[in-house]
Protein backbone atom coordinates (compact mmCIF):
# COMPACT_ATOMS: atom_id res chain seq x y z
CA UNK A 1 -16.64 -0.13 -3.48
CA UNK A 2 -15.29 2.94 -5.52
CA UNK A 3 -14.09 1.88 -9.01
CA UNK A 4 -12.61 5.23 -10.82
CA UNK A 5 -10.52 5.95 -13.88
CA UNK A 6 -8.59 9.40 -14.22
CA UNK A 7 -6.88 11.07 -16.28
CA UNK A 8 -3.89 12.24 -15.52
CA UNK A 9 -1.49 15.53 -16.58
CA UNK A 10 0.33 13.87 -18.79
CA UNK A 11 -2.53 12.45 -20.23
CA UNK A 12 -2.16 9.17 -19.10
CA UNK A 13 -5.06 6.84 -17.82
CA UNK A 14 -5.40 5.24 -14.77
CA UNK A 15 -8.22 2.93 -12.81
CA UNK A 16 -8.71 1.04 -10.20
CA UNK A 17 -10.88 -0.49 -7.36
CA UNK A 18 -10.49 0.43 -3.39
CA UNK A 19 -12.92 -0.80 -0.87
CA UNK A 20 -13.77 -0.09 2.50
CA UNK A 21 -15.95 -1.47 5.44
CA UNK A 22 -18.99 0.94 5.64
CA UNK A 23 -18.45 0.51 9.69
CA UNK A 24 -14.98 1.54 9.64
CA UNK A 25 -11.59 -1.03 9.79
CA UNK A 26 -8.74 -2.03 7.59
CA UNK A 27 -9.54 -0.91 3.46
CA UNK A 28 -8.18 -2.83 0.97
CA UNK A 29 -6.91 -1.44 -2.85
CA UNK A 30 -6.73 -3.15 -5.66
CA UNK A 31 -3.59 -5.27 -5.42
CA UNK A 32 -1.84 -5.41 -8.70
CA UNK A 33 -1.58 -1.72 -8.78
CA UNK A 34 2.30 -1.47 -7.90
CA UNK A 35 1.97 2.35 -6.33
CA UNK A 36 0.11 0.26 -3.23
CA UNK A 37 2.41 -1.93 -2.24
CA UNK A 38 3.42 -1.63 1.55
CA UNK A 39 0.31 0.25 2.31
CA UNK A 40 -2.27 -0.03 4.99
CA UNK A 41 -5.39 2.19 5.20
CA UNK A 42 -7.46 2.55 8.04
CA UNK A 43 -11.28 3.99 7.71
CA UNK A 44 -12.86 5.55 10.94
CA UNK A 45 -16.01 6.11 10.45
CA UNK A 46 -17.61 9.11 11.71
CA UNK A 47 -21.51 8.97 10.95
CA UNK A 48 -23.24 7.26 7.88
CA UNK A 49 -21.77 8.50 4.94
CA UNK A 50 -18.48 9.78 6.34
CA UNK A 51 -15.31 8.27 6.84
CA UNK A 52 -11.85 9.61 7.58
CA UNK A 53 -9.28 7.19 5.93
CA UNK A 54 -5.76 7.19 6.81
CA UNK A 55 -3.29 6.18 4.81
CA UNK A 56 0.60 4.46 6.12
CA UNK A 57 3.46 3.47 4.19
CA UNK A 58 5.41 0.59 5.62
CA UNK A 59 4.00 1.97 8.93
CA UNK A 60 4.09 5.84 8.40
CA UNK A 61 1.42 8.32 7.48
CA UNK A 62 1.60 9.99 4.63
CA UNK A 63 -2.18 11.00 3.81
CA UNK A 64 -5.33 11.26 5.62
CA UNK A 65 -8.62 11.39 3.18
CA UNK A 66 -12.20 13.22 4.26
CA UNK A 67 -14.99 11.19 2.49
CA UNK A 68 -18.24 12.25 2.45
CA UNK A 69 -21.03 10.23 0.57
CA UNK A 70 -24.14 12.93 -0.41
CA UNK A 71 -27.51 11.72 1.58
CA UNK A 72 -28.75 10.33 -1.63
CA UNK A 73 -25.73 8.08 -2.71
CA UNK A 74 -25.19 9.81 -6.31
CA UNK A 75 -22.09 12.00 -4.93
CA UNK A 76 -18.93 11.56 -3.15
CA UNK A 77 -16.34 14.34 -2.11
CA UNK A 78 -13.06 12.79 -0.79
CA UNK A 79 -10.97 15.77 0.50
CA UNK A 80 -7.25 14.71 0.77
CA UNK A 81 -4.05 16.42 2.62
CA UNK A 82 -0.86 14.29 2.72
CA UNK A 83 3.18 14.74 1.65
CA UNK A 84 4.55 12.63 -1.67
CA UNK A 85 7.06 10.72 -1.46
CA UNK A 86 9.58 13.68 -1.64
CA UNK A 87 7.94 15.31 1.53
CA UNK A 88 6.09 17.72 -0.77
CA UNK A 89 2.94 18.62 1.16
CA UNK A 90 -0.30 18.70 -0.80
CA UNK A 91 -4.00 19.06 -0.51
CA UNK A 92 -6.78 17.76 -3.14
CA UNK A 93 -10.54 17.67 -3.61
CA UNK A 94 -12.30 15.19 -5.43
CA UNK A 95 -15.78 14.87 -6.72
CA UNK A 96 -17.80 11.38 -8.26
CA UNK A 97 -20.98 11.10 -9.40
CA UNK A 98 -22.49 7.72 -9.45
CA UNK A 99 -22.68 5.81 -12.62
């Protein structure tokens, strides 16, 4: 379970909660988060600690996220390369630290 809050460019806040099956299956995202609706996510897992998630809108990809859990637990790199909803391509890297 990864529960994260960001802050955005234009300064704006956001949270919320996405889990996934440590073995690999069908995710789930927090569901009143509107940005979510009509979208699946599918984790493959690759070896402990990594997981490839890929991420359809109403039954087309649009992202596909690297995650990769440090052997200790305390940090998590997601790596993400997708298109927006304009067809913009773009790439991201993410770090967390456990609380």
């Amino acid at each position: 379970m990864l529960t994260a809050t960001a802050i955005m460019a234009d300064g704006k806040s956001i949270s919320g909660k996405y889990a996934w099956p440590a073995q690999g299956g069908i995710a789930r995202a927090q569901e009143d988060v509107p940005s979510f609706a009509g979208i699946t996510i599918n984790e493959t897992r690759i070896a402990p600690g990594e997981w490839y998630a890929t991420f359809l809108k109403d039954g087309k990809q649009f992202m596909v996220i690297h995650k990769l859990v440090s052997k200790d637990g305390k940090t998590m790199n997601l790596t993400y390369i997708g298109a927006d909803a304009q067809g913009n391509c773009f790439d991201q890297i993410d770090v967390y630290d456990r609380q």
